[in-house]
Protein backbone atom coordinates (compact mmCIF):
# COMPACT_ATOMS: atom_id res chain seq x y z
CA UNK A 1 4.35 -22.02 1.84
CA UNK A 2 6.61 -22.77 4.49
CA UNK A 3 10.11 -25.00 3.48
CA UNK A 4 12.16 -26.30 5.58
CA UNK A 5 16.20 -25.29 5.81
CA UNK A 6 18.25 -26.68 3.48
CA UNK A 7 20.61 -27.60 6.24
CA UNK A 8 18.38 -29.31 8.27
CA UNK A 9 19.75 -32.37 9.45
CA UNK A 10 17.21 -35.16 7.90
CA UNK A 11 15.89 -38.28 9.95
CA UNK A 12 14.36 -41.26 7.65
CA UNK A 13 10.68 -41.59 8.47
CA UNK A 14 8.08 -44.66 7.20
CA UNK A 15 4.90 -43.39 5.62
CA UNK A 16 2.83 -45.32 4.12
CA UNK A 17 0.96 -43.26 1.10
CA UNK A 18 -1.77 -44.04 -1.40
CA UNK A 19 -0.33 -46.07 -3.86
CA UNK A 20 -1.85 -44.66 -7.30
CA UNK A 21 -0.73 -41.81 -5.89
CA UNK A 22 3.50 -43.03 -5.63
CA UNK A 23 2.87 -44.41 -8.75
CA UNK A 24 1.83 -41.04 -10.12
CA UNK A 25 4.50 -39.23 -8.52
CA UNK A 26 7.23 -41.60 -9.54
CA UNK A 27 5.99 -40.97 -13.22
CA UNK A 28 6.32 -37.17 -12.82
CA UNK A 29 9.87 -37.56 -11.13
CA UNK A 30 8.58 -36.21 -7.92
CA UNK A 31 10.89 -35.86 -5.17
CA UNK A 32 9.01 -37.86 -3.02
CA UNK A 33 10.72 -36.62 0.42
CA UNK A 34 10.64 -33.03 -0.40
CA UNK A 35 6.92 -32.94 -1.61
CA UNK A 36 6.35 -35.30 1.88
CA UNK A 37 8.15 -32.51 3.94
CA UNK A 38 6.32 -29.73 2.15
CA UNK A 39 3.51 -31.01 3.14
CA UNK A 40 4.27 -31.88 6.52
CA UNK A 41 5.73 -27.95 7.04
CA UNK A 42 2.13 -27.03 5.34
CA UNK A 43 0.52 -29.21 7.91
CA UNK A 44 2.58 -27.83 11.40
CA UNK A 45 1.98 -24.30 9.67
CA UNK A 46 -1.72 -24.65 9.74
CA UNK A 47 -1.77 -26.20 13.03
CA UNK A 48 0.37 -23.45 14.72
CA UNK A 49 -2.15 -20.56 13.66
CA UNK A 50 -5.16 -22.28 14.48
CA UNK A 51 -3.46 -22.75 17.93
CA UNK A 52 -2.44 -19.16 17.68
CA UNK A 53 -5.92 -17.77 17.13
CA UNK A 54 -7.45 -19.87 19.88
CA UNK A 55 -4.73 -18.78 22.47
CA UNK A 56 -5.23 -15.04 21.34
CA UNK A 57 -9.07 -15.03 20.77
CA UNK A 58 -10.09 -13.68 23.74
CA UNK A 59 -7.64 -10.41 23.00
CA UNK A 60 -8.89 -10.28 19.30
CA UNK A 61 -12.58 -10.37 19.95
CA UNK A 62 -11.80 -7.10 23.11
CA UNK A 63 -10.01 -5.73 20.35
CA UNK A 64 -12.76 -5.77 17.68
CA UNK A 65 -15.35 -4.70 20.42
CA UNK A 66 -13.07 -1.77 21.34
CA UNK A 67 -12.92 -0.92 17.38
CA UNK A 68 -16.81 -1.24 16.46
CA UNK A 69 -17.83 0.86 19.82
CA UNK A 70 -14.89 3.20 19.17
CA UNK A 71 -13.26 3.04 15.80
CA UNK A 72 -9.72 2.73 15.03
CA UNK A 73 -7.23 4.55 16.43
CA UNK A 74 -6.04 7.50 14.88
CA UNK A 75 -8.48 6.83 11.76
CA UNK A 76 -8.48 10.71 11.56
CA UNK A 77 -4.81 10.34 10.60
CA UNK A 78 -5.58 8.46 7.75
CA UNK A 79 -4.78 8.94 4.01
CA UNK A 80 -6.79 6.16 2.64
């Protein structure tokens, strides 16, 4: 999972959250900004490979033609 620096300069932020849920967390002594900023890095994470895979799809799917009319490079060379 990705976490964020632990010398990242920190900027206060209003969320509003479910409230069973704070009430939960508050009972289990859970950091409440670090599980929010988990998440959040979780989130941006996510986001940035589905953004990856869309900018790059047209070179994976050449890639995978190339490989299913030719096989893989060097597969010869292979010891497994």
């Amino acid at each position: 999972m990705p976490r964020a620096s632990t010398n990242a300069t920190r900027q206060a932020a209003n969320l509003s959250i479910d409230a069973n849920l704070m009430k939960e967390a508050k009972g289990l002594d859970v950091n409440m900004s670090r599980a929010a900023e988990a998440g959040i890095a979780e989130a941006v994470a996510a986001e940035k490979a589905r953004l990856w895979k869309i900018e790059n799809r047209a070179a994976i799917e050449s890639w995978n033609a190339y490989v299913e009319e030719h096989g893989l490079p060097l597969a010869e060379f292979r010891q497994f």
